[in-house]
N, C-alpha and C. Protein backbone atom coordinates (compact mmCIF):
# COMPACT_ATOMS: atom_id res chain seq x y z
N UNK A 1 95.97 114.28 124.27
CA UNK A 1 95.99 113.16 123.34
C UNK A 1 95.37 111.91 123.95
N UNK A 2 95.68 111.73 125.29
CA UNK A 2 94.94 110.13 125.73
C UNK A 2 93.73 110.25 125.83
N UNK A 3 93.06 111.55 126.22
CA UNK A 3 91.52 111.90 126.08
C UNK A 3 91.02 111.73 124.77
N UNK A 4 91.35 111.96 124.00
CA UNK A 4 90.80 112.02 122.95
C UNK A 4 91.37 110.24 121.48
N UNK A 5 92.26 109.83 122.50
CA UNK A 5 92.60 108.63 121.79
C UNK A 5 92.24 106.85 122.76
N UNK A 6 91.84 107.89 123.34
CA UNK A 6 91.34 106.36 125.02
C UNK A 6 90.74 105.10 124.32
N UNK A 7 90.24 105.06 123.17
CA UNK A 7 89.82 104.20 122.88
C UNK A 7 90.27 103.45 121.61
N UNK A 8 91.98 104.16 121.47
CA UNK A 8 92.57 103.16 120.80
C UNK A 8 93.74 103.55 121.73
N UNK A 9 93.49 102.78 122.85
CA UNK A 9 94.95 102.81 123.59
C UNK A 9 95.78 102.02 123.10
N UNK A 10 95.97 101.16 121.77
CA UNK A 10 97.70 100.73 121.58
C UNK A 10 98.02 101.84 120.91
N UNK A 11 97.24 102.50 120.34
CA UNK A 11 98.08 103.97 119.57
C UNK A 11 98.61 104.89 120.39
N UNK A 12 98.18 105.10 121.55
CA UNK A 12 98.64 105.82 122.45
C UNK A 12 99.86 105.70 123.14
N UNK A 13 100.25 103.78 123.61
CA UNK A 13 101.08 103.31 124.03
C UNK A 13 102.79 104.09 123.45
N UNK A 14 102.98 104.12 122.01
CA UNK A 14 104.18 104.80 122.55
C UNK A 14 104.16 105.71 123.10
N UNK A 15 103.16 106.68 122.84
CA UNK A 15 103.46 108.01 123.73
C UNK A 15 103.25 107.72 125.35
N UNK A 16 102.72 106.98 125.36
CA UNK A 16 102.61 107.08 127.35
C UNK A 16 103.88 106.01 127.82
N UNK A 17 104.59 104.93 127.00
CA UNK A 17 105.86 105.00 127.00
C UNK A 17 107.09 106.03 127.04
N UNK A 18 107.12 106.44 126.64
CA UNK A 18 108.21 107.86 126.22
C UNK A 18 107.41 108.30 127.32
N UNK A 19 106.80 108.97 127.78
CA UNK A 19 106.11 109.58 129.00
C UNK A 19 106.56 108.79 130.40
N UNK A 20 106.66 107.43 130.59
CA UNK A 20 106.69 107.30 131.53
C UNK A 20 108.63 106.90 131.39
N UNK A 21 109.46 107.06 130.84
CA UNK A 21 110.56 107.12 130.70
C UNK A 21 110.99 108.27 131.05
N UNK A 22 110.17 109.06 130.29
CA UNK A 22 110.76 110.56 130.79
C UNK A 22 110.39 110.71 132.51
N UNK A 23 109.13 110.33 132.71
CA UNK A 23 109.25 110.29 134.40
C UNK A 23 109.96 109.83 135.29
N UNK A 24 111.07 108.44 134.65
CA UNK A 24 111.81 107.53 135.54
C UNK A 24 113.25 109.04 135.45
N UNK A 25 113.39 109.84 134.52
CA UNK A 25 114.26 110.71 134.74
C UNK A 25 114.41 111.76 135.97
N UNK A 26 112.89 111.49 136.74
CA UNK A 26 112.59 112.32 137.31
C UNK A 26 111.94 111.60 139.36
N UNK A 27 112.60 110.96 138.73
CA UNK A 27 112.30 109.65 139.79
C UNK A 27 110.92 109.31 140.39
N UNK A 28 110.36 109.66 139.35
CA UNK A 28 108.75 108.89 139.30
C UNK A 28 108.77 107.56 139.87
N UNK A 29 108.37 107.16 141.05
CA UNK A 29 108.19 105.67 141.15
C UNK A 29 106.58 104.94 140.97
N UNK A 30 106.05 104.03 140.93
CA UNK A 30 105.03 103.01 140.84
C UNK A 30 104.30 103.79 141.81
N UNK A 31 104.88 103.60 142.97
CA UNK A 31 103.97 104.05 144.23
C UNK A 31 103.17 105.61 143.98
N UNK A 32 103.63 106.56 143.19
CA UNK A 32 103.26 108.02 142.77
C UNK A 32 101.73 107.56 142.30
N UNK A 33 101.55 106.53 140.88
CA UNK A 33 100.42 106.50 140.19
C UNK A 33 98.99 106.62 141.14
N UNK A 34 98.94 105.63 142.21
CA UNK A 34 97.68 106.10 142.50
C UNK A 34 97.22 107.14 143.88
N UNK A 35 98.87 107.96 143.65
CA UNK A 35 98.54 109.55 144.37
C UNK A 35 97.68 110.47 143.42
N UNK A 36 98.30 109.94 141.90
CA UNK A 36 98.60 111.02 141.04
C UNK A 36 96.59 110.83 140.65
N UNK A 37 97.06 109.36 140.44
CA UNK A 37 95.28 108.91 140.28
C UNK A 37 94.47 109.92 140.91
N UNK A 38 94.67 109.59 142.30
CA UNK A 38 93.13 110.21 143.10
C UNK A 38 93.34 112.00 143.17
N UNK A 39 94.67 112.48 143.16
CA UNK A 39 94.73 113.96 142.54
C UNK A 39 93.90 114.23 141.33
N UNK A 40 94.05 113.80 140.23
CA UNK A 40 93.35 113.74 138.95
C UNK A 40 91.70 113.67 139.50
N UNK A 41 91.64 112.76 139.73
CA UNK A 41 89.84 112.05 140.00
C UNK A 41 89.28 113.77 140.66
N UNK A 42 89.75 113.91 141.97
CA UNK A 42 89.33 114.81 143.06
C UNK A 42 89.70 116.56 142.46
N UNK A 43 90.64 116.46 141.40
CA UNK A 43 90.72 117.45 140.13
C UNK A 43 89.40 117.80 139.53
N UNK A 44 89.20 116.66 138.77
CA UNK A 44 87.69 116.76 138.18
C UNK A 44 86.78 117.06 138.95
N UNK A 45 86.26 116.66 139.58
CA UNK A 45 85.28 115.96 140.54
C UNK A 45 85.05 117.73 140.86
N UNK A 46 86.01 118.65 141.67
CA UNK A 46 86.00 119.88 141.78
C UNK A 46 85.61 120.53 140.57
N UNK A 47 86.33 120.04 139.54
CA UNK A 47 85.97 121.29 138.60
C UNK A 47 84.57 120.78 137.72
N UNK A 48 83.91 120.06 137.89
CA UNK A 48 82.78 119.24 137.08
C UNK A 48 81.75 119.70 138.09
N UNK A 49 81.68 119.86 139.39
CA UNK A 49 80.84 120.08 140.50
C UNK A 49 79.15 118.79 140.20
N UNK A 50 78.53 119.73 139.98
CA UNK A 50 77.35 118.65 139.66
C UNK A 50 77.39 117.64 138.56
N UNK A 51 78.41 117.85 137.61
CA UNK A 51 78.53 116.95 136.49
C UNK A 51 79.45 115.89 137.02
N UNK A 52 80.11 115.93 138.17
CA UNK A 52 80.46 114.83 138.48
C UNK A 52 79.55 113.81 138.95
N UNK A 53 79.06 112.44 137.92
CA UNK A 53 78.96 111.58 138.34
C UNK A 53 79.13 110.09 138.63
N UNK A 54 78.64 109.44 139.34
CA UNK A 54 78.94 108.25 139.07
C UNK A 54 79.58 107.71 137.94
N UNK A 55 78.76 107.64 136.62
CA UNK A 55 79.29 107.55 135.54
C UNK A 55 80.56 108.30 135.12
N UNK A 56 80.36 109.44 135.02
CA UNK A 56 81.85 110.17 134.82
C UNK A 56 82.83 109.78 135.59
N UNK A 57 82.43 109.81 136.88
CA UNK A 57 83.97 109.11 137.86
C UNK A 57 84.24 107.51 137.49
N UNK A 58 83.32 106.81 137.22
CA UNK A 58 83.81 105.34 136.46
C UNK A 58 84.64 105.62 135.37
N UNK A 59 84.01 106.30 134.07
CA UNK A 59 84.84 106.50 132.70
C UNK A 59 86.26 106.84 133.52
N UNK A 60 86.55 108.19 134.08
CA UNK A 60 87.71 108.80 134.38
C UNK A 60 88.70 107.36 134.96
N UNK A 61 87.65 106.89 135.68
CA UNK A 61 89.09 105.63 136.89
C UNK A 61 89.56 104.70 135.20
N UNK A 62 88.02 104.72 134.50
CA UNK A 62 88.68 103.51 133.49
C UNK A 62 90.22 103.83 132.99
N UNK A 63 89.88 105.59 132.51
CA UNK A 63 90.85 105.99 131.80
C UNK A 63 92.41 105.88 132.36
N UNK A 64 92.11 106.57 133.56
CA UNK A 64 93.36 106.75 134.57
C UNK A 64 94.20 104.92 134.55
N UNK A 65 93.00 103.89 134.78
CA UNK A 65 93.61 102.31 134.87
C UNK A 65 93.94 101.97 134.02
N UNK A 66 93.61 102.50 132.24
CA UNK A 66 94.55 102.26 131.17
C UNK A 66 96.06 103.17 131.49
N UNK A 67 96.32 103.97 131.51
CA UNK A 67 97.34 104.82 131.47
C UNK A 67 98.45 104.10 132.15
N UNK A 68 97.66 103.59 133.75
CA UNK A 68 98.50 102.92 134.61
C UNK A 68 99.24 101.64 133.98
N UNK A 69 98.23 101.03 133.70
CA UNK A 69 98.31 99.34 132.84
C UNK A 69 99.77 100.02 131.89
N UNK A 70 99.76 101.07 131.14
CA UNK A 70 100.99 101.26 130.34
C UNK A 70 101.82 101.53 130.53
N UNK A 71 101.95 102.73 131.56
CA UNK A 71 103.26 103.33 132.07
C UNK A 71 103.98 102.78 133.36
N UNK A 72 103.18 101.91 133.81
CA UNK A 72 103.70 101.41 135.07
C UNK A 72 104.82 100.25 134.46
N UNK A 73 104.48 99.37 133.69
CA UNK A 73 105.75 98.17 133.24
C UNK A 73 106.77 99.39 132.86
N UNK A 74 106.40 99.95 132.05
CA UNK A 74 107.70 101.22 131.02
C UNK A 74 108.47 101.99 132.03
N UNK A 75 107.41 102.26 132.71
CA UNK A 75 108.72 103.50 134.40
C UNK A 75 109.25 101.93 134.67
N UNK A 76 108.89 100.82 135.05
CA UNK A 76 110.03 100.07 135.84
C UNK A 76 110.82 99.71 134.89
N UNK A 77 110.64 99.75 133.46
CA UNK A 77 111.73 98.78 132.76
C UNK A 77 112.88 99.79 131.98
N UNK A 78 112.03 101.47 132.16
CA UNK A 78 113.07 102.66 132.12
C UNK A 78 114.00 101.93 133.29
N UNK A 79 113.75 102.10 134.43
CA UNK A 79 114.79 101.85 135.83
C UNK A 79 115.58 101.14 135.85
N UNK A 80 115.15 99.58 135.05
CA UNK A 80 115.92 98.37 134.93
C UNK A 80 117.16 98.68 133.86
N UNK A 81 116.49 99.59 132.77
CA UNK A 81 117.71 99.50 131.66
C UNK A 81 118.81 100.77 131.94
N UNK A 82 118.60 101.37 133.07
CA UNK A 82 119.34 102.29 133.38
C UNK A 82 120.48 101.97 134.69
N UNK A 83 120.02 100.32 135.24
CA UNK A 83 120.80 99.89 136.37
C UNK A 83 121.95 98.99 136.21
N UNK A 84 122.77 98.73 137.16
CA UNK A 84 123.96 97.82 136.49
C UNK A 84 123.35 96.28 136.82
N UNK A 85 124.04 95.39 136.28
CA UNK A 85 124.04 93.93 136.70
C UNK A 85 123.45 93.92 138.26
N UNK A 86 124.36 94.05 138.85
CA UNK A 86 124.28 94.00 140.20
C UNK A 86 122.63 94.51 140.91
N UNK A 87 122.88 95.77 140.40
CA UNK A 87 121.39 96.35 140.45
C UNK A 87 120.20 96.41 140.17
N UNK A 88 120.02 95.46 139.04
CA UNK A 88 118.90 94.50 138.67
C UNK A 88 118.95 93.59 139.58
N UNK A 89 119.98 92.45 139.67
CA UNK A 89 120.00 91.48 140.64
C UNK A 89 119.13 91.49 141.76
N UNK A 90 119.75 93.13 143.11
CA UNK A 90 119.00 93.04 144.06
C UNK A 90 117.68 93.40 143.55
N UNK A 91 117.18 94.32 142.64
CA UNK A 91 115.77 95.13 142.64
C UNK A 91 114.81 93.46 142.32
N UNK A 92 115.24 92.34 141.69
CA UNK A 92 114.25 91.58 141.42
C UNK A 92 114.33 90.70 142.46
N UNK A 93 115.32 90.42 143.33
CA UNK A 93 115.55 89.27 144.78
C UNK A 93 114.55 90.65 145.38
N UNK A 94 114.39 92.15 145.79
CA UNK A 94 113.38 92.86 146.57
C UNK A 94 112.13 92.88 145.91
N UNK A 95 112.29 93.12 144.64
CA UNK A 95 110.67 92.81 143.96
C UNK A 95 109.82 91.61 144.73
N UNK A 96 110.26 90.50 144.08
CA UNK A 96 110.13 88.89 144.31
C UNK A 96 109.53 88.56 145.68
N UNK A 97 110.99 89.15 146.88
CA UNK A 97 110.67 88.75 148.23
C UNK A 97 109.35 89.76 148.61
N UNK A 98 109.03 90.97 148.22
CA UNK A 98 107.98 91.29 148.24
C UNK A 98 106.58 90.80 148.16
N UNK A 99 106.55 90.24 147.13
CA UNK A 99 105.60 89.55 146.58
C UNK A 99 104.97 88.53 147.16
N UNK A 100 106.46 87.45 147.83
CA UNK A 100 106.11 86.31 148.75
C UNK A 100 105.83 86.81 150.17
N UNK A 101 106.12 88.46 150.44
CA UNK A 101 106.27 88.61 151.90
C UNK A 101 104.56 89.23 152.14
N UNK A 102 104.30 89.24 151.49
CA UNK A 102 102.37 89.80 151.02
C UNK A 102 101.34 89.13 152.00
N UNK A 103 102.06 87.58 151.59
CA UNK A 103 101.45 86.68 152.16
C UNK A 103 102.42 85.16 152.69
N UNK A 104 103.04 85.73 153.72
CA UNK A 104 104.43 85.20 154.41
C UNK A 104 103.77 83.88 154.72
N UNK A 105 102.62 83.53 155.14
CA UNK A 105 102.17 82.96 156.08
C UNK A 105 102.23 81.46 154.83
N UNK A 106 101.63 81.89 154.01
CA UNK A 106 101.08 80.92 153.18
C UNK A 106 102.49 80.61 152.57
N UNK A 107 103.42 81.60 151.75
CA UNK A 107 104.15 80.91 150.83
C UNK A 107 105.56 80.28 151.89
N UNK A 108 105.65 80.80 153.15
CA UNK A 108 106.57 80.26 153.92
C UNK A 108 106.09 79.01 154.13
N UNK A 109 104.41 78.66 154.47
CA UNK A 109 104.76 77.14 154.60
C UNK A 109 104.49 76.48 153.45
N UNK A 110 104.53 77.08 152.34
CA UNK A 110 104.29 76.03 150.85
C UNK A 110 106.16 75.64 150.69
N UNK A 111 107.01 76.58 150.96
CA UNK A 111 107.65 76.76 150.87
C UNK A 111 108.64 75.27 152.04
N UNK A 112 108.24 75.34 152.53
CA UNK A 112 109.40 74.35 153.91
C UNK A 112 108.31 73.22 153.63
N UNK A 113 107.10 73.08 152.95
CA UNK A 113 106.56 71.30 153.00
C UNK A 113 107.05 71.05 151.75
N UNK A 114 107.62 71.63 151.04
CA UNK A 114 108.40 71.11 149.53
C UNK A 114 109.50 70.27 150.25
């Protein structure tokens, strides 16, 4: 179905919702997508042999980076609506500090010249 609907990906969106819900059942995390990505790509790529090209491996990443763009918010917000109070709490104080710890250097001292 996403092959053949890629180019009306909001129609697709519930289904790759419900898809990536059903994966948080299965403890699919964020970090999987771009294993699963370059499995897929290096999938083709084998079975296309000379028809793999440039072009085809662009279309494919496009496709694969819509899918991601959808199911990646939906697996985390499956996780969130399945956690208690508490457990949202820490996952967004570890999200967050993540985010700032990327680049420690910079937001630690934006952070102490406030």
């Amino acid at each position: 179905e996403v092959v053949a609907g890629i180019n009306t990906i909001e129609k697709l969106t519930p289904m790759l919702v419900e898809l990536a819900v059903k994966h948080a059942e299965f403890n699919v995390v964020s970090e999987h997508f771009p294993v699963v990505g370059q499995a897929l790509l290096a999938t083709l790529q084998r079975g296309l042999g000379y028809g793999w090209t440039p072009d085809v491996e662009a279309a494919w990443t496009a496709v694969w980076n819509k899918i991601v763009a959808v199911m990646e918010p939906a697996l985390r917000k499956a996780y969130q609506d399945k956690l208690s109070d508490a457990d949202k709490t820490r996952m967004l104080v570890e999200e967050s500090w993540g985010e700032v710890e990327r680049d420690l250097e910079t937001h630690g001292v934006a952070f102490f010249l406030k």
